[in-house]
Each structure stands twice: as structure tokens, then as C-alpha cells.
C-alpha atoms as a PDB file:
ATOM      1  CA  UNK A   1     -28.271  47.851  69.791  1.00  0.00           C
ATOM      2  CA  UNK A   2     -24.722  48.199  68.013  1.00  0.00           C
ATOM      3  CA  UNK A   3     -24.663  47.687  64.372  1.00  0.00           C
ATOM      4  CA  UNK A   4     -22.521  44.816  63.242  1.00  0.00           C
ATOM      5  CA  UNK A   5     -19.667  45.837  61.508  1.00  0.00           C
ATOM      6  CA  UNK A   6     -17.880  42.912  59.789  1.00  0.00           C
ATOM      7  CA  UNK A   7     -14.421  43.325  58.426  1.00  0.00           C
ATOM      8  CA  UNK A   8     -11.023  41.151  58.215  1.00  0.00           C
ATOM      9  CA  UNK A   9      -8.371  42.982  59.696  1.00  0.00           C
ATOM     10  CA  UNK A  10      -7.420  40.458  61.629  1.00  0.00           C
ATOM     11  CA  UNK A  11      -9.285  37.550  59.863  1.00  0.00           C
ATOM     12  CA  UNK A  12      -7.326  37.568  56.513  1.00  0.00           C
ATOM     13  CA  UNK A  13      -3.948  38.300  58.231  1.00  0.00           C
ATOM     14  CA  UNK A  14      -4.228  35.689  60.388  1.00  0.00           C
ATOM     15  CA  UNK A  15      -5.101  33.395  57.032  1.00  0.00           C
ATOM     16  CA  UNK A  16      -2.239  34.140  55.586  1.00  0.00           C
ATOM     17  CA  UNK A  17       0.357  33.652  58.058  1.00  0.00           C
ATOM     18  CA  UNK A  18      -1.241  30.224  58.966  1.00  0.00           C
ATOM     19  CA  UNK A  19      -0.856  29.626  54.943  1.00  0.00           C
ATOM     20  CA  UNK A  20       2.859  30.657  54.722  1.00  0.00           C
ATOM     21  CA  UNK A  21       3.933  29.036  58.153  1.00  0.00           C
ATOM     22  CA  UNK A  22       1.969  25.529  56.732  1.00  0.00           C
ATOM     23  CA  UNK A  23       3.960  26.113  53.332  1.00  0.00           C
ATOM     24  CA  UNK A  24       7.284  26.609  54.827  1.00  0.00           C
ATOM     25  CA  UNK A  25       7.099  23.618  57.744  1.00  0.00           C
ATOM     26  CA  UNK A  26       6.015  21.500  54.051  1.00  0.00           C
ATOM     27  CA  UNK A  27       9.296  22.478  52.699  1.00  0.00           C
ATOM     28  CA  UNK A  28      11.350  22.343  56.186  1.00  0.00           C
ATOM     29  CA  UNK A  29      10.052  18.656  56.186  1.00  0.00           C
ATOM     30  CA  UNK A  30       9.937  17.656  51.796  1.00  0.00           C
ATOM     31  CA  UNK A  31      14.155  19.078  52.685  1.00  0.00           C
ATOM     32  CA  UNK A  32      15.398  16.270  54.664  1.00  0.00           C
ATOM     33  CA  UNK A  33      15.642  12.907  52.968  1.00  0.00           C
ATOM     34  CA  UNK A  34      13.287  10.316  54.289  1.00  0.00           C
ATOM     35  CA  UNK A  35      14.109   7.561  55.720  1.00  0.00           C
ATOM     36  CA  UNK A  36      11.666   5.925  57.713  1.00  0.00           C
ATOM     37  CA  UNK A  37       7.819   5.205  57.860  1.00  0.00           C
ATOM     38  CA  UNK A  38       5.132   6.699  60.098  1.00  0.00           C
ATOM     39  CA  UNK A  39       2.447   5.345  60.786  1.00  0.00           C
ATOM     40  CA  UNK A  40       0.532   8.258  61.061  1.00  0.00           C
ATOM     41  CA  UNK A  41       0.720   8.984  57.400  1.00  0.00           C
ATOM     42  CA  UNK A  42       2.422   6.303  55.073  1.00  0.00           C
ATOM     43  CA  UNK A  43       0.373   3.357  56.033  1.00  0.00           C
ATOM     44  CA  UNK A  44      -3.399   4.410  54.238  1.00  0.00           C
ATOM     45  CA  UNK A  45      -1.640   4.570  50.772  1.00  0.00           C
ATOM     46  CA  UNK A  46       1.279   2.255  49.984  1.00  0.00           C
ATOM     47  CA  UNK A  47       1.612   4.990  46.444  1.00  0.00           C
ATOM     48  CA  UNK A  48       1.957   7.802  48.496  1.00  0.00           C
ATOM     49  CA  UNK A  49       4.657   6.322  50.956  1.00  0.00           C
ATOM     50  CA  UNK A  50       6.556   5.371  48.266  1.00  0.00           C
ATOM     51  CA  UNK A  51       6.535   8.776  46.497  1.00  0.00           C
ATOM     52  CA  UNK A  52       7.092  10.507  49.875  1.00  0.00           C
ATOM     53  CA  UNK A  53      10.632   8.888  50.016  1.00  0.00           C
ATOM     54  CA  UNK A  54      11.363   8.950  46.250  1.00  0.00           C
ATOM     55  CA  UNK A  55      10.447  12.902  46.284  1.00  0.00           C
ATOM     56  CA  UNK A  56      12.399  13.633  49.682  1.00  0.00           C
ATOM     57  CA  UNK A  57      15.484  15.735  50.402  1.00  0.00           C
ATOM     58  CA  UNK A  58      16.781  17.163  47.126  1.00  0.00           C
ATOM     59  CA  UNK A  59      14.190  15.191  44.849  1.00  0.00           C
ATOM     60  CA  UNK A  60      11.093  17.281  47.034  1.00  0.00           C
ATOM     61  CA  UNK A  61       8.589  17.756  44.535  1.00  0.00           C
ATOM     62  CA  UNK A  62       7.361  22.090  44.277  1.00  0.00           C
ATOM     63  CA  UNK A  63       5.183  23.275  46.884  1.00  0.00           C
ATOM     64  CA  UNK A  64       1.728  24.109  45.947  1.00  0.00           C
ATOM     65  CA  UNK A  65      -0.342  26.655  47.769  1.00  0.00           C
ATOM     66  CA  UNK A  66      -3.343  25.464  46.782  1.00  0.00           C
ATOM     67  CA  UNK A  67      -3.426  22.185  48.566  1.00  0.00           C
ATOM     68  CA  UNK A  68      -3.065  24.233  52.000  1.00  0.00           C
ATOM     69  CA  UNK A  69      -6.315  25.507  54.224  1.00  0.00           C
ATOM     70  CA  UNK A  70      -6.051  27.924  57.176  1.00  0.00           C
ATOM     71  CA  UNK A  71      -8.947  26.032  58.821  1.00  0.00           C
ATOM     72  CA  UNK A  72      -6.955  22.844  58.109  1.00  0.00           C
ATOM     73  CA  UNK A  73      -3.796  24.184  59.745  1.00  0.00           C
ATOM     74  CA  UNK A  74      -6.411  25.646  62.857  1.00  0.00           C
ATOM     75  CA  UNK A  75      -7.604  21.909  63.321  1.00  0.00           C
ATOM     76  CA  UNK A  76      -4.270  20.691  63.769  1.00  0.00           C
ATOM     77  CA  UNK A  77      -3.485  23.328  65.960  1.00  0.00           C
ATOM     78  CA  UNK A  78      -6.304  22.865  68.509  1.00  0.00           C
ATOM     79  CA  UNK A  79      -5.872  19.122  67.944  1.00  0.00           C
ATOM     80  CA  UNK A  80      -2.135  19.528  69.043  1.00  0.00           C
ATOM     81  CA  UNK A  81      -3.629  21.400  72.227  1.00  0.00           C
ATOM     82  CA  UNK A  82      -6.066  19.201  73.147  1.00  0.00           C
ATOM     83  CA  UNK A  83      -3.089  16.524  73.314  1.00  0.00           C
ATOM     84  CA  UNK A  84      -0.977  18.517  75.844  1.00  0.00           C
ATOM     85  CA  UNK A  85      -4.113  19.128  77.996  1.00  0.00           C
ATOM     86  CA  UNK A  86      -5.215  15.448  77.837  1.00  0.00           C
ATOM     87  CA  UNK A  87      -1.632  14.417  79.168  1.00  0.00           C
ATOM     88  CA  UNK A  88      -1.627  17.513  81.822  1.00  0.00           C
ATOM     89  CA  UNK A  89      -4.609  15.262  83.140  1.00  0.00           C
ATOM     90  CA  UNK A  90      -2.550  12.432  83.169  1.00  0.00           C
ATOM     91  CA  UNK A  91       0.313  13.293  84.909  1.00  0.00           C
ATOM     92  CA  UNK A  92      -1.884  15.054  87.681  1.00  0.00           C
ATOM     93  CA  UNK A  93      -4.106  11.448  87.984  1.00  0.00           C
ATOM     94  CA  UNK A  94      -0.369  10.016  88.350  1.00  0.00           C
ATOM     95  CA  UNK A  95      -1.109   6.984  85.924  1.00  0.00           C
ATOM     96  CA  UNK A  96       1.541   8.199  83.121  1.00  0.00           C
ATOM     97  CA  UNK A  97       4.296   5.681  83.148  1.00  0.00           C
ATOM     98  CA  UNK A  98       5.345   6.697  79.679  1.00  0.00           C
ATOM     99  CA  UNK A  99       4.589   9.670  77.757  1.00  0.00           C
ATOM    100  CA  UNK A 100       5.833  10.962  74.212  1.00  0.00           C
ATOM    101  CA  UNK A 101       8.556   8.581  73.463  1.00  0.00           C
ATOM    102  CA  UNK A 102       9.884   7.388  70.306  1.00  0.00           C
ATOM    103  CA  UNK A 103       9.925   4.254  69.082  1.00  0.00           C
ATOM    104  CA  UNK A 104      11.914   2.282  65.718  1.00  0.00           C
ATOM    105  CA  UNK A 105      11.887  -0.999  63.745  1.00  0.00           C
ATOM    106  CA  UNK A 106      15.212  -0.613  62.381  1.00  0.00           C
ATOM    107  CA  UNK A 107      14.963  -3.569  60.192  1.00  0.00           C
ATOM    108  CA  UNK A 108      11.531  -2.019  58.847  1.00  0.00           C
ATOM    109  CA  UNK A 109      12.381   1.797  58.908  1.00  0.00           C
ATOM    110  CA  UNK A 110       9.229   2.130  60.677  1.00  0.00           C
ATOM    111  CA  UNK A 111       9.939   4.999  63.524  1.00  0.00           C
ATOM    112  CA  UNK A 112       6.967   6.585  65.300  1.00  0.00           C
ATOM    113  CA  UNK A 113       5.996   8.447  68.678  1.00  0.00           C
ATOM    114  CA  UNK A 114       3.418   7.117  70.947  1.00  0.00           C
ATOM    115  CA  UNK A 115       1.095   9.768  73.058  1.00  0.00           C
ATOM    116  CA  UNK A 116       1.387   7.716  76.265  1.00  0.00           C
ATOM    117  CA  UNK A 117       2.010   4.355  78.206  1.00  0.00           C
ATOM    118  CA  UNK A 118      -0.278   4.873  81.249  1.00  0.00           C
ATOM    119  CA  UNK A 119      -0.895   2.359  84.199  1.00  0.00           C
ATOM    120  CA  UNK A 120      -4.107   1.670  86.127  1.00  0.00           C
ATOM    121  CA  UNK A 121      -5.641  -0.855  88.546  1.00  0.00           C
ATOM    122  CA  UNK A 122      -2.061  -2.672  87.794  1.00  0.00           C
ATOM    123  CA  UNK A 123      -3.506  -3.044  84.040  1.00  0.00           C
ATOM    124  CA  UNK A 124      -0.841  -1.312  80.971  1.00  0.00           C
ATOM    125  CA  UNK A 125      -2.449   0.705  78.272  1.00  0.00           C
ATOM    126  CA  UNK A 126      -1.074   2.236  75.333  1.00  0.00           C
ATOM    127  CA  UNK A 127      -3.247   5.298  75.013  1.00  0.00           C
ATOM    128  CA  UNK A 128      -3.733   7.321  71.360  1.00  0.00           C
ATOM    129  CA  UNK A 129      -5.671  10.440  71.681  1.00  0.00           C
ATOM    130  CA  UNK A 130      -7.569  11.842  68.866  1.00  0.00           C
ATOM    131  CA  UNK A 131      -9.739  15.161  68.485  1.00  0.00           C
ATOM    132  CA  UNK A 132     -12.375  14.540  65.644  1.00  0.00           C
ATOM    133  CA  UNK A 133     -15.576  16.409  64.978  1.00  0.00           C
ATOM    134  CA  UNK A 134     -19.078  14.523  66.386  1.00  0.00           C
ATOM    135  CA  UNK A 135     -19.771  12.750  62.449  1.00  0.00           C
ATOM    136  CA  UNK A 136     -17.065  10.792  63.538  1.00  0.00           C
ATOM    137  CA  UNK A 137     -17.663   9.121  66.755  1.00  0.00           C
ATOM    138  CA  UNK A 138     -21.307   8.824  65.561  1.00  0.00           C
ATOM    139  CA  UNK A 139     -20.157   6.671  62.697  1.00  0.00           C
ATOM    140  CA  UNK A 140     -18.108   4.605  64.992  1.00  0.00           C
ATOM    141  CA  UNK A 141     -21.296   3.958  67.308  1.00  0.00           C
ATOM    142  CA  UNK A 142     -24.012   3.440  64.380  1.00  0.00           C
ATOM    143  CA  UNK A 143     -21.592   0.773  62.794  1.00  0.00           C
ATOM    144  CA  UNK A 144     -19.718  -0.988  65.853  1.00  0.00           C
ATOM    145  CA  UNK A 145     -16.344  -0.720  64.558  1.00  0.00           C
ATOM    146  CA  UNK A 146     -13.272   1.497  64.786  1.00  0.00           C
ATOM    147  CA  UNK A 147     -11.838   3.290  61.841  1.00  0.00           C
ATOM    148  CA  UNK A 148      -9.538   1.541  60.043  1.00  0.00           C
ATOM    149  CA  UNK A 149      -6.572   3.660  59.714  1.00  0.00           C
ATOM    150  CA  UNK A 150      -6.518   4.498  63.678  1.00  0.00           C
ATOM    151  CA  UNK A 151      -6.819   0.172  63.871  1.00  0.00           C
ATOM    152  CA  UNK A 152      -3.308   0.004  61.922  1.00  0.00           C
ATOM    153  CA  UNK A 153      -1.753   2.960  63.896  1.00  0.00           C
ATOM    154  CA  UNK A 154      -2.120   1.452  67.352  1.00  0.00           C
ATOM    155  CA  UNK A 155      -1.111  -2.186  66.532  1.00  0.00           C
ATOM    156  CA  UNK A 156       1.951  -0.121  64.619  1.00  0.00           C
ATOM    157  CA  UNK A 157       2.821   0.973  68.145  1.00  0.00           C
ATOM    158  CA  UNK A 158       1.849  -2.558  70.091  1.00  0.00           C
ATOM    159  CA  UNK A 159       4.991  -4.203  67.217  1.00  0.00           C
ATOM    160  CA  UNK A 160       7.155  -1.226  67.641  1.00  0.00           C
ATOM    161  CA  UNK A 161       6.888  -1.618  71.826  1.00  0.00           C
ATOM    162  CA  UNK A 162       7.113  -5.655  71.532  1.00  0.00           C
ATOM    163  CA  UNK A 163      10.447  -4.559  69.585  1.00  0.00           C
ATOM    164  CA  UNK A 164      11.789  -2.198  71.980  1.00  0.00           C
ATOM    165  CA  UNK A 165      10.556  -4.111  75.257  1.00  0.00           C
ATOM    166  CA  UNK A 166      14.256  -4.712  76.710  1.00  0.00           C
ATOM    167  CA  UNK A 167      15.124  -1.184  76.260  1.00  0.00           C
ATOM    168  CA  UNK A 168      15.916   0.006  79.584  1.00  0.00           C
ATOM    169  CA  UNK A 169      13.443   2.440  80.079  1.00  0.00           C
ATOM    170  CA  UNK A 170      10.717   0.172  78.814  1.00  0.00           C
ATOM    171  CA  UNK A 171      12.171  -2.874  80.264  1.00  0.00           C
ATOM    172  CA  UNK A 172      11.461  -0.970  83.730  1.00  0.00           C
ATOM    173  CA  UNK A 173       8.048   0.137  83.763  1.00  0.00           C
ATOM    174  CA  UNK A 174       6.963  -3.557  82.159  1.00  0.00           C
ATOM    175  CA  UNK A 175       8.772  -5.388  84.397  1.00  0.00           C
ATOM    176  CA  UNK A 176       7.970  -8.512  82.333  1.00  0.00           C
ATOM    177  CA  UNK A 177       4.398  -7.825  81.651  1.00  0.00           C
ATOM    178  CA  UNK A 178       3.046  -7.476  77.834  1.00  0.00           C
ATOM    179  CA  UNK A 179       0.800  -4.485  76.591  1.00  0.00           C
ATOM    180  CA  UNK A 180      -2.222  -6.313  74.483  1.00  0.00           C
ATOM    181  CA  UNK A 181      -4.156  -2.845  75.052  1.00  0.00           C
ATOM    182  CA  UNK A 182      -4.564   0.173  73.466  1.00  0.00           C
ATOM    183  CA  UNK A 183      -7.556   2.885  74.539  1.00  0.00           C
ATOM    184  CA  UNK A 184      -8.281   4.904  71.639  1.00  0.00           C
ATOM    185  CA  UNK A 185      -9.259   8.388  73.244  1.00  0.00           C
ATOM    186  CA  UNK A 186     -11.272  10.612  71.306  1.00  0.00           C
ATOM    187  CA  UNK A 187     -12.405  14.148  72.091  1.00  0.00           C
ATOM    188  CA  UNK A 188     -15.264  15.658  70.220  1.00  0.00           C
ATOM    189  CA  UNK A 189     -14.909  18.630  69.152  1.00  0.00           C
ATOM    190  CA  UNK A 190     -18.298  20.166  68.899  1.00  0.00           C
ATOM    191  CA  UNK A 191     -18.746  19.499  72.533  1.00  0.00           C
ATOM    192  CA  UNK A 192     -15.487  18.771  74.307  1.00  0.00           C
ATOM    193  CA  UNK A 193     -16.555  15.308  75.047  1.00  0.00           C
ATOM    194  CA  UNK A 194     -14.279  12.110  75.943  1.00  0.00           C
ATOM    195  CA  UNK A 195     -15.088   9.054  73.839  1.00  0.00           C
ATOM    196  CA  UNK A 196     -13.169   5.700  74.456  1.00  0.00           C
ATOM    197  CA  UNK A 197     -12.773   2.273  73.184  1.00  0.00           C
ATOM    198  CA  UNK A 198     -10.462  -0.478  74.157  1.00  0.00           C
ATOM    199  CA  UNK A 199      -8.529  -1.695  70.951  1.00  0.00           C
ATOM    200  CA  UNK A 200      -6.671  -5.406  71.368  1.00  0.00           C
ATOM    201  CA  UNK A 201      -3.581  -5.978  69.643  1.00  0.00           C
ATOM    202  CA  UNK A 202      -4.628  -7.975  66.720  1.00  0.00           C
ATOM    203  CA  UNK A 203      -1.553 -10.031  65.514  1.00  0.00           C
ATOM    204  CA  UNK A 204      -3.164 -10.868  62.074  1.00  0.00           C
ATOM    205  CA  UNK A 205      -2.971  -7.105  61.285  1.00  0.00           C
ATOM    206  CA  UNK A 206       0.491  -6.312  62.401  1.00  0.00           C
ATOM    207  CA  UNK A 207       1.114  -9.143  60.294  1.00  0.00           C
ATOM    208  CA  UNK A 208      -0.068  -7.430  57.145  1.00  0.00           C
ATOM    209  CA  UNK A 209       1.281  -4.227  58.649  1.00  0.00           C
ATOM    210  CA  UNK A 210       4.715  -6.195  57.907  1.00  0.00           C
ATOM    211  CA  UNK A 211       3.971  -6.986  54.436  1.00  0.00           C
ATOM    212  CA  UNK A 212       2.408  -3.788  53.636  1.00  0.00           C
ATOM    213  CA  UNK A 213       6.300  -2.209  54.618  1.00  0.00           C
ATOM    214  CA  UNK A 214       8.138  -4.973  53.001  1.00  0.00           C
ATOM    215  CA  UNK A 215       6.014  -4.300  50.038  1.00  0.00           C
ATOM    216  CA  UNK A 216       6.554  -0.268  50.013  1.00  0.00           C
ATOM    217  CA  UNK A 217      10.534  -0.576  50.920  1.00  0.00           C
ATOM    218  CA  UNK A 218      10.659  -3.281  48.092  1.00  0.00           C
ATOM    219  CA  UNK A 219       9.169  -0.519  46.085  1.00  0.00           C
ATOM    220  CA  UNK A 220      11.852   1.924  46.512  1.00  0.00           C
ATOM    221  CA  UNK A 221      14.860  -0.491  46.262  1.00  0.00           C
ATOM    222  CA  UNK A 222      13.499  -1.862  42.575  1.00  0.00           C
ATOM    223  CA  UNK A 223      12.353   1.986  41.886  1.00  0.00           C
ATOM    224  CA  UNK A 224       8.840   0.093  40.801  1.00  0.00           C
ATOM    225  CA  UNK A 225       6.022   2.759  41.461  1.00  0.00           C
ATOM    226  CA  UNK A 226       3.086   0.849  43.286  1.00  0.00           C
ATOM    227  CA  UNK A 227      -0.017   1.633  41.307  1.00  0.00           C
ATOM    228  CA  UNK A 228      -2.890   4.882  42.034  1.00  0.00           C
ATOM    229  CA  UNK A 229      -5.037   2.343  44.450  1.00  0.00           C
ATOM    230  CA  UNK A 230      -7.628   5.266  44.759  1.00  0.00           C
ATOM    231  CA  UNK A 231     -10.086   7.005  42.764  1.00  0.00           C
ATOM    232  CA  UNK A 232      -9.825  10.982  42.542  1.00  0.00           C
ATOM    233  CA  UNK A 233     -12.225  11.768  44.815  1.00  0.00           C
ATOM    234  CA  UNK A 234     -11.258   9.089  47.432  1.00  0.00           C
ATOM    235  CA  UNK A 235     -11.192  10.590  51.157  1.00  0.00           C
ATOM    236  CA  UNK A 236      -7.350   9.056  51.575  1.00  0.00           C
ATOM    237  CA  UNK A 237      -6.529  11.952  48.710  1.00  0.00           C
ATOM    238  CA  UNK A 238      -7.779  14.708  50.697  1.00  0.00           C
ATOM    239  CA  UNK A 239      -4.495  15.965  52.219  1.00  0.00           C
ATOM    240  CA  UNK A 240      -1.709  14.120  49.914  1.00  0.00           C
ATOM    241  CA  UNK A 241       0.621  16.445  48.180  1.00  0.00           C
ATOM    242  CA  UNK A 242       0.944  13.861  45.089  1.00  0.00           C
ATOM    243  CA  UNK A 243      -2.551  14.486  44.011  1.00  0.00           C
ATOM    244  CA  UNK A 244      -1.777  16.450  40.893  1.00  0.00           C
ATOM    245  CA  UNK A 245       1.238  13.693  40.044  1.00  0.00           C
ATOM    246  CA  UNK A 246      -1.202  10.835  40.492  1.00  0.00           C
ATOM    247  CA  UNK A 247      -4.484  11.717  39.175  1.00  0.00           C
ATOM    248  CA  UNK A 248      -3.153  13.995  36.567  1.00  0.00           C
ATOM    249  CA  UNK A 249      -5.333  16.950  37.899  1.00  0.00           C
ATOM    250  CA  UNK A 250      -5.561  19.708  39.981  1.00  0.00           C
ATOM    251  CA  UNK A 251      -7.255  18.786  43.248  1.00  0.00           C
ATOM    252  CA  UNK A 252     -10.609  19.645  43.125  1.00  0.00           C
ATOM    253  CA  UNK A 253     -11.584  23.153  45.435  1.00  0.00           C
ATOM    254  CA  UNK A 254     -13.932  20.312  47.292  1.00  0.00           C
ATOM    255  CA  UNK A 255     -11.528  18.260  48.817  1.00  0.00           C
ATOM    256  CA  UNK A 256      -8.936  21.292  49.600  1.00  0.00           C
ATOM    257  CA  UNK A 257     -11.792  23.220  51.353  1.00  0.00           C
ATOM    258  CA  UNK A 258     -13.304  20.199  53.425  1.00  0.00           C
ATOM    259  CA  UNK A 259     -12.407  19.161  56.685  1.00  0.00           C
ATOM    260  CA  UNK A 260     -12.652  16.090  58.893  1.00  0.00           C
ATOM    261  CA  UNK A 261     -16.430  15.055  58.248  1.00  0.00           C
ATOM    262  CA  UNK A 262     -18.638  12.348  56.629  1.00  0.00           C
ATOM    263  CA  UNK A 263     -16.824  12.756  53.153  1.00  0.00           C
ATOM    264  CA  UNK A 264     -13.236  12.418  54.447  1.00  0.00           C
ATOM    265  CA  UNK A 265     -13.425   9.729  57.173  1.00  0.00           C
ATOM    266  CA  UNK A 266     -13.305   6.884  55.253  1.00  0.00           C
ATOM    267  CA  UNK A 267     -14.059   3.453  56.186  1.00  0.00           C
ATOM    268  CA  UNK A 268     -14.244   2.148  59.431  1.00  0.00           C
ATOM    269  CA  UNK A 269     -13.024  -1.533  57.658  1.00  0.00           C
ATOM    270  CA  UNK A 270     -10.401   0.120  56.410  1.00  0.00           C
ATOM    271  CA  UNK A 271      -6.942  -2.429  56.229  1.00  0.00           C
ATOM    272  CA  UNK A 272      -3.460  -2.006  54.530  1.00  0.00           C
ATOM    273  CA  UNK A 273      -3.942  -4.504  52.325  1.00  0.00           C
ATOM    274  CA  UNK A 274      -7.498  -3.693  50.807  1.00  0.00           C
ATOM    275  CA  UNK A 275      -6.487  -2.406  47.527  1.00  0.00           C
ATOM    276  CA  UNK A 276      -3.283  -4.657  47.113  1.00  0.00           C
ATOM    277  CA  UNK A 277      -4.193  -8.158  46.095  1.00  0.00           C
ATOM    278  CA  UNK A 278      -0.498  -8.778  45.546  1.00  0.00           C
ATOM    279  CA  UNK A 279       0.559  -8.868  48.599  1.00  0.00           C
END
């Protein structure tokens, strides 16, 4: 038998280019001024939206290396592939009839990108795919309810398509039908298995999604910083780059080095408005 012979030739090289490439797409992005919201990352902290578009463009708070993990950048790499295969599927079942496309609320500066509008037994879905480890979809099955944040994304995209409905290229495929539908697709990624749930547009929480972006663009115009709604070692503070500026501290080694698991998913109750009695 061959003796093992460990080394990192490759290992720490490839660590530090995923570093520096993560570092420089931060500052690529912290460059431009910001002028919208996404629901993908400004709508689990009202603080950290605000602070994302007071510290954009020239105003781009420094970079710091320290907040950035090569398996973190890995995860949304394979997460990123898992997308493009999941839609290969799709367009070879035939049942895309939208994929990728952008949508805005002007009037809200909300702008986002949905994965797909797909078609089948004459029934619309919006589809959102997700690739999360198996703690996840276990929590979602022991406590019968959705995560939270995912809940506000989706009906983010079900009052950006209402919005956009007579746009020509929407306007076509619904040919006066509404989309009340979204099937949350998750792939595990311990195992490569398909999880689903179907997610119905639930007016009462687009409803506070509306407040919650009055409330943050309300923020900005009266330059009124919303208060620190979490603690320190919250799970929403696990990736935000104004850790250090809220909390007054370095971000602890424990929520740099962890990944998407028990201590980072957060609550599956989780709504806009949970920490902001005000609005």
C-alpha cells in the first residue's frame, strides 16, 4: 500500500486565488453606487440595506480579508452550478417559459432576477432553486414551515411580476392568467437530492415587504441610521461586511469559518418586520 503523502501545492494556491478573486468582485461591486434593493440580500436586515447604499460607490467602506472564506466562495460556486444544471433540465423537459429575467419596482428601487417562470399541466410556477446542506431541509420537515427569508424572496418576485405583467414578454406567456405559485426547489448537497414545496403568494407579506422598503428608502433620504436589530452572534451577521461598524468588534473566527448549517439558518418564522415594531 502507498504511503499517504499530504501536502498543499495545490490546496493553498487554490485558497488564495478564491480569497483575492472574492476580495476584488467585493470591491468591483462596493464601486458602483447603489441604487436599488435585492431581495436576495437587503431584505433580512433593514441596518444593513441601509448601510449598503450609504457606503456604495465612492463612500465603499475598506475591504477586509478577514470576513472572506475559500469554502464560502466554493459553496457559492457549486451552488451557481447546480443552478445552470437545474435549468439545463428544464429546457430539455420543455416547461421553461421564462428563465433568468430581470425584474424592477421603479417606484420602490426594488430590482431582482428570477431563476425561472416554468409551465406545466397548463398550471404557471415561479420556480427559486436553492442548494443547501441536509440540516436544512431537515429543519424545514421537523418544523412544517419554510424559512423565512426564502418566504420574503419569492413573494418579492410574485409583486415584482404582478408589476411587470403587461410587459410584452410577460404579457405573452400569461396571456391573462396570474402566478399565485412559487416551488421552492432545493437540492441537498450531501446527497444531490431534489426537495420541493409549493409556496402561495401571501399578500399580507408583500404587504410588509412594502413597508419594510418604504421604511429603509425613508432611511436614506432623512440619513436616519435604522438601529443594530441583531445581537453579535445572530446567524443574519454571518456574511455582512458591516459587522465590525455595527457591533463594534471584529467578527468572531466562528462565524467567518462556518458555513450554511444549524447555527446560520436562522428561523424558519423569520418576517421583515420582526425586529421593527415601528413599522
Amino acid at each position: 500500500m502507498a504511503k499517504i503523502n499530504k501536502s498543499h501545492i495545490l490546496t493553498h494556491r487554490i485558497e488564495k486565488y478564491l480569497i483575492d478573486k472574492a476580495i476584488k468582485e467585493a470591491e468591483r461591486r462596493f464601486n458602483y453606487s447603489k441604487t436599488t434593493l435585492s431581495p436576495s440580500t437587503d431584505f433580512a436586515c433593514q441596518k444593513r440595506a441601509y448601510l449598503s447604499i450609504k457606503n456604495s460607490g465612492p463612500k465603499a467602506l475598506p475591504i477586509n480579508e478577514k470576513d472572506f472564506s475559500y469554502t464560502n466562495e466554493i459553496a457559492k460556486d457549486a451552488g451557481n452550478a447546480y443552478h445552470l444544471l437545474i435549468q439545463k433540465y428544464f429546457s430539455e423537459m420543455n416547461i421553461v417559459r421564462l428563465n433568468e429575467t430581470t425584474l424592477e419596482d421603479e417606484k420602490l428601487k426594488i430590482k431582482a432576477r428570477i431563476d425561472n417562470l416554468i409551465e406545466i399541466d397548463n398550471q404557471l410556477y415561479l420556480v427559486e432553486i436553492k442548494s443547501v446542506k441536509s440540516y436544512a431541509i431537515h429543519m424545514m420537515e421537523s418544523e412544517g414551515a419554510i424559512n423565512g427569508e426564502h418566504l420574503k424572496q419569492v413573494n418579492c418576485y410574485f409583486h415584482l411580476l404582478d408589476l411587470n405583467k403587461d410587459r410584452e414578454d410577460i404579457s405573452k406567456i400569461l396571456n391573462g392568467r396570474t402566478v399565485t405559485k412559487c416551488i421552492l426547489l432545493y437540492i441537498n448537497k450531501n446527497d444531490q437530492k431534489l426537495s420541493e414545496y409549493v409556496v402561495d403568494k401571501d399578500n399580507d407579506l408583500i404587504d410588509e415587504i412594502i413597508r419594510y422598503s418604504k421604511f429603509v428608502w425613508k432611511s436614506v433620504e432623512d440619513n436616519e441610521e435604522p438601529k443594530t436589530p441583531f445581537s453579535p452572534e445572530d446567524y443574519e451577521c454571518t456574511y455582512c461586511p458591516f459587522y465590525l461598524y455595527c457591533h463594534g468588534k471584529p467578527k468572531p473566527e466562528k462565524l467567518i469559518s462556518r458555513s450554511e448549517d444549524k447555527d446560520v439558518w436562522g428561523s424558519v418564522y423569520s418576517k421583515p418586520t420582526k425586529n421593527e415594531p415601528q413599522f
